[in-house]
N, C-alpha and C. Protein backbone atom coordinates (compact mmCIF):
# COMPACT_ATOMS: atom_id res chain seq x y z
N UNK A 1 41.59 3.02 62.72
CA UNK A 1 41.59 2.38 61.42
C UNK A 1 40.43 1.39 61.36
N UNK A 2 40.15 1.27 59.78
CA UNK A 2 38.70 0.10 59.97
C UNK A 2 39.41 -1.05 59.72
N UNK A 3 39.07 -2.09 59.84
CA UNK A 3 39.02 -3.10 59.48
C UNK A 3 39.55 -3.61 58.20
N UNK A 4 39.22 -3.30 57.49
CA UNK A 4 39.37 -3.20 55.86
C UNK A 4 40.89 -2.50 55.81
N UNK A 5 41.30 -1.45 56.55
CA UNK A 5 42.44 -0.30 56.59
C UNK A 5 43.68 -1.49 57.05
N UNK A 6 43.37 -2.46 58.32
CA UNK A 6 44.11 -2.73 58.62
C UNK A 6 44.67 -3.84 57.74
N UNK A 7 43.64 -4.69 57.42
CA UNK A 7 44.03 -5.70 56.38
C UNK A 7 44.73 -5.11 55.17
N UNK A 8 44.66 -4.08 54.91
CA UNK A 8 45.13 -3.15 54.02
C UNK A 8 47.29 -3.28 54.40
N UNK A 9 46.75 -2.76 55.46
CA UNK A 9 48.46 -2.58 55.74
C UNK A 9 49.04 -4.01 55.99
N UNK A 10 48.38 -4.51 56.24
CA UNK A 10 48.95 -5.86 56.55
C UNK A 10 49.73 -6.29 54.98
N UNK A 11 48.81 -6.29 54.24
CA UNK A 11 48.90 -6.69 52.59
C UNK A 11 50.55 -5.81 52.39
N UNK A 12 50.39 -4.96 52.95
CA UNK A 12 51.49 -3.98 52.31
C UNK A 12 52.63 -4.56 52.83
N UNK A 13 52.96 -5.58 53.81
CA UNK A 13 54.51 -5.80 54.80
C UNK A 13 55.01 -6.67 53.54
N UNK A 14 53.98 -7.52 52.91
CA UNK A 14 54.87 -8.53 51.67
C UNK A 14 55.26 -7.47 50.61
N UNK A 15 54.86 -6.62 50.46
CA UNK A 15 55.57 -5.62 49.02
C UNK A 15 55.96 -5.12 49.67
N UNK A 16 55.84 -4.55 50.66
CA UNK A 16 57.18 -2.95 51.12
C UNK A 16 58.62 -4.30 51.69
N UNK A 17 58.34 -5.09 52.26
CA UNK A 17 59.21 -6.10 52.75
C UNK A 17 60.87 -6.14 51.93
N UNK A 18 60.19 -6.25 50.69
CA UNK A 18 61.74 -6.78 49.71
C UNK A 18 62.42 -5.89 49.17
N UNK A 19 61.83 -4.16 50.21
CA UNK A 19 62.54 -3.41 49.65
C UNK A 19 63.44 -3.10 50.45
N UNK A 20 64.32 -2.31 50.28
CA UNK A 20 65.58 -1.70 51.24
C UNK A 20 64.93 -0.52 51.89
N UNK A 21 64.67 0.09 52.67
CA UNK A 21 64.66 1.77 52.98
C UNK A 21 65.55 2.13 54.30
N UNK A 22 66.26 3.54 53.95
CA UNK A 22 67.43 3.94 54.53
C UNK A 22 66.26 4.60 55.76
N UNK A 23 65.55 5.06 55.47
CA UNK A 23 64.37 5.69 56.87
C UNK A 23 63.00 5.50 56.27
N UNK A 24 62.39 4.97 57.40
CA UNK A 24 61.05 5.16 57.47
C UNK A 24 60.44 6.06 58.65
N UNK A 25 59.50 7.45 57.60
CA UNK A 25 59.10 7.96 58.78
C UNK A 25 57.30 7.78 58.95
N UNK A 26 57.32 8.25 59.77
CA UNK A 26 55.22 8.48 60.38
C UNK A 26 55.08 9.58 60.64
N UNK A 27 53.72 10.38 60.79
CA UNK A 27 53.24 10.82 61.29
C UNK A 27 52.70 10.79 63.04
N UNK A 28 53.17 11.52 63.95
CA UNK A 28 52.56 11.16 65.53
C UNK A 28 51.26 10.24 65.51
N UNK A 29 50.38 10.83 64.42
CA UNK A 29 48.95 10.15 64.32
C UNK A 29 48.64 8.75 64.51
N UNK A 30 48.18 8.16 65.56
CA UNK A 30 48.09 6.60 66.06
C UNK A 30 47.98 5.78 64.82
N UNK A 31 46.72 6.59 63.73
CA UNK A 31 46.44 5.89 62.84
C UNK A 31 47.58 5.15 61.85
N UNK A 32 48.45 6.42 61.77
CA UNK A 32 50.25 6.12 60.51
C UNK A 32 51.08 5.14 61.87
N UNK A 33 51.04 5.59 62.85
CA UNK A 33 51.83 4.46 63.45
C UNK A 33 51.53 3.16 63.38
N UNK A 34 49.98 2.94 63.67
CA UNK A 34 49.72 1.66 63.42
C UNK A 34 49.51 0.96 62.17
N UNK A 35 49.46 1.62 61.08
CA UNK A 35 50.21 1.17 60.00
C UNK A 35 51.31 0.67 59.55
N UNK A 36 52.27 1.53 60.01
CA UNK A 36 53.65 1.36 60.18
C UNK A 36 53.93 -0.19 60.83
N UNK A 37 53.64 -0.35 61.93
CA UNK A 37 53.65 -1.42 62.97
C UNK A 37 53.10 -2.70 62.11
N UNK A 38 51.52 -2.67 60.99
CA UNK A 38 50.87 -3.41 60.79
C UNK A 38 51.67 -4.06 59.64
N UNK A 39 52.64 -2.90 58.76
CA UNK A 39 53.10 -3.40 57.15
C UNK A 39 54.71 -3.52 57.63
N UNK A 40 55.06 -3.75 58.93
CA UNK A 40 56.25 -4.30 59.24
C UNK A 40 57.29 -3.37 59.62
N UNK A 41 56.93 -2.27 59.82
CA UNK A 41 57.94 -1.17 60.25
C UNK A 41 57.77 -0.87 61.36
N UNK A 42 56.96 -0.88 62.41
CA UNK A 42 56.67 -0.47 63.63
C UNK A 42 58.20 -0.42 64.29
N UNK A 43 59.40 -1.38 64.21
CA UNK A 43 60.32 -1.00 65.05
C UNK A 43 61.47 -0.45 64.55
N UNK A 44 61.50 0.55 62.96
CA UNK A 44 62.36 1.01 62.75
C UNK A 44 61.82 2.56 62.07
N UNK A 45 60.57 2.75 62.09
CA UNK A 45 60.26 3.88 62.09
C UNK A 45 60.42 5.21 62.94
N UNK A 46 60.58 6.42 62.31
CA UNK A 46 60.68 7.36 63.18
C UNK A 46 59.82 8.26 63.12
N UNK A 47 58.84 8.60 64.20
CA UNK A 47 57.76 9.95 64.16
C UNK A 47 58.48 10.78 63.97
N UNK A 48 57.92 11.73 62.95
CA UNK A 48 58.72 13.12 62.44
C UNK A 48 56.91 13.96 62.43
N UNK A 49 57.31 15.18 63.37
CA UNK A 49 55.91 16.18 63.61
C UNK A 49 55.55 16.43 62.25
N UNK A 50 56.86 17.02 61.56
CA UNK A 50 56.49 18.01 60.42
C UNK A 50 55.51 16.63 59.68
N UNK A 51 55.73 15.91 59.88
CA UNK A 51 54.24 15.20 58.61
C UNK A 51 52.74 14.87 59.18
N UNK A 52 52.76 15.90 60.33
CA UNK A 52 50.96 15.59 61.25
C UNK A 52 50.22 16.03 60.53
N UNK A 53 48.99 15.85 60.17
CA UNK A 53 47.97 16.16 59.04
C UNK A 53 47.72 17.56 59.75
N UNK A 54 46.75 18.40 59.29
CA UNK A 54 46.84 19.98 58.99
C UNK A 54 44.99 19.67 59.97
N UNK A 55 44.67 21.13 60.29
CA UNK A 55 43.39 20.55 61.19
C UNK A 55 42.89 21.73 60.22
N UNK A 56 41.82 21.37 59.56
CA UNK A 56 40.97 22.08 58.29
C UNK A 56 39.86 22.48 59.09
N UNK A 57 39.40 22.16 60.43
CA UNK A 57 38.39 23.19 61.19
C UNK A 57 37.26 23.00 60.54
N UNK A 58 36.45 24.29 59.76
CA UNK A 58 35.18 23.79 59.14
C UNK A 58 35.54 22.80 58.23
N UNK A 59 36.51 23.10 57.65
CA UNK A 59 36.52 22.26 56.02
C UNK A 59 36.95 20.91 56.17
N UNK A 60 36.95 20.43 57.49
CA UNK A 60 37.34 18.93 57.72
C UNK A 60 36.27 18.10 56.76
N UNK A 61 36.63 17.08 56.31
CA UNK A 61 35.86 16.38 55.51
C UNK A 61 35.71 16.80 54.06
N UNK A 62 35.50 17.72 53.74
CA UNK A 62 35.51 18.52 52.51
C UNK A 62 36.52 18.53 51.49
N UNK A 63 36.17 17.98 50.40
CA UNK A 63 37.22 18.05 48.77
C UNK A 63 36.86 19.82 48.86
N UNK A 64 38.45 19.68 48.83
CA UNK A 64 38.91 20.91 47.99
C UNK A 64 38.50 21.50 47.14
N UNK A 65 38.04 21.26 45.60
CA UNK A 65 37.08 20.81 45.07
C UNK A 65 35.95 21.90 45.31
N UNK A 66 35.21 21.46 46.35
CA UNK A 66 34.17 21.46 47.25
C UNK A 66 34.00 23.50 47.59
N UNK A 67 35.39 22.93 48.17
CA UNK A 67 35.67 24.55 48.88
C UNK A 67 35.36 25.57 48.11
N UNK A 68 36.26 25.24 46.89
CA UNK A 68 36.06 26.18 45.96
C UNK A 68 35.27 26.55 45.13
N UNK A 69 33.88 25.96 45.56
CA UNK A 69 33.04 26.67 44.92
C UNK A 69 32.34 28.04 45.69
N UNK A 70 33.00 27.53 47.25
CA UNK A 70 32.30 28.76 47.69
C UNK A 70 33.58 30.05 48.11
N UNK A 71 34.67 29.61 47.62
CA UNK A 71 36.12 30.35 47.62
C UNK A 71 36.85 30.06 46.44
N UNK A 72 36.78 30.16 45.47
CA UNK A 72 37.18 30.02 44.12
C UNK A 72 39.07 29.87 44.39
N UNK A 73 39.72 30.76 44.63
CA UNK A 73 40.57 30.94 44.92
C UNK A 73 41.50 30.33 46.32
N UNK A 74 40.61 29.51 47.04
CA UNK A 74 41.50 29.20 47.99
C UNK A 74 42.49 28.21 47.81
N UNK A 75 43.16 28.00 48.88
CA UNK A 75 44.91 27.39 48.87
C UNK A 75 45.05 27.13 49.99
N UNK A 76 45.05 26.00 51.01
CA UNK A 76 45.19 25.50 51.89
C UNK A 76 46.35 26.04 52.29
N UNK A 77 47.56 26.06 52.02
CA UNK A 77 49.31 26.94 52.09
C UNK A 77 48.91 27.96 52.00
N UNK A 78 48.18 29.02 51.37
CA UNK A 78 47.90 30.49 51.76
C UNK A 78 47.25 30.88 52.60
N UNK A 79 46.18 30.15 53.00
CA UNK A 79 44.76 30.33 53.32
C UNK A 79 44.16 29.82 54.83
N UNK A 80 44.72 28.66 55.23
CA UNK A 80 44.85 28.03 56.26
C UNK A 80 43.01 27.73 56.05
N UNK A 81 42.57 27.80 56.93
CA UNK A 81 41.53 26.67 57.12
C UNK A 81 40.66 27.65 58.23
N UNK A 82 39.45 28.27 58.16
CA UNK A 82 38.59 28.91 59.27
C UNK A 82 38.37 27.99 60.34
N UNK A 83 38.32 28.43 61.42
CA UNK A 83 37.94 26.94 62.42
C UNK A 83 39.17 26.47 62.83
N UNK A 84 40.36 26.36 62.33
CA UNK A 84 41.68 25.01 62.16
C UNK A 84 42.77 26.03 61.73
N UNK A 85 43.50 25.41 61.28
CA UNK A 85 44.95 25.73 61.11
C UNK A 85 45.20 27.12 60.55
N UNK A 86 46.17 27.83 61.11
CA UNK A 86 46.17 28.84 60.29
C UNK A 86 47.57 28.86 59.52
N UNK A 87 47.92 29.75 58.33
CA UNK A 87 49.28 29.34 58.06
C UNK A 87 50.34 30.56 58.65
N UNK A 88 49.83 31.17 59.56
CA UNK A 88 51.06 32.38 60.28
C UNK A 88 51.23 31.44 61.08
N UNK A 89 52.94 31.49 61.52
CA UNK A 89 53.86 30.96 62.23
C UNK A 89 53.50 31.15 63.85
């Protein structure tokens, strides 16, 4: 996280604070944990896999957007990602 990211989450522990939540989850990703940790949840959060970001291979970095100009039709859920993720099981 930058700098800016963390002060970010920090800001967030006074508004997420006064709310109630029955679960908080993360992502494994150091980055969502230490968020979690930074906006006041670090000790009641639970890593859950199913929310790990998707590995887009070439198209890392790339708006969607983007893609489709040179795949008109693609769909990240159909299509998976050359390089990265695929979507067969």
């Amino acid at each position: 996280m930058t700098e800016h990211g963390e002060e970010q989450a920090v800001a967030l522990a006074s508004v997420l604070g006064v709310i109630e939540f029955d679960h908080v989850l993360t992502s494994p990703a150091l980055r969502a944990r230490r968020t979690c940790e930074l906006s006041g949840f670090g000790d009641v959060a639970a890593e859950c896999a199913d929310l790990t970001e998707w590995d887009y291979g070439d198209y890392e970095g790339r708006r969607s957007s983007d893609i489709r100009k040179d795949r008109p039709d693609w769909n990240v859920y159909q299509d998976g990602c050359p390089g990265g993720e695929s979507v067969r099981m």
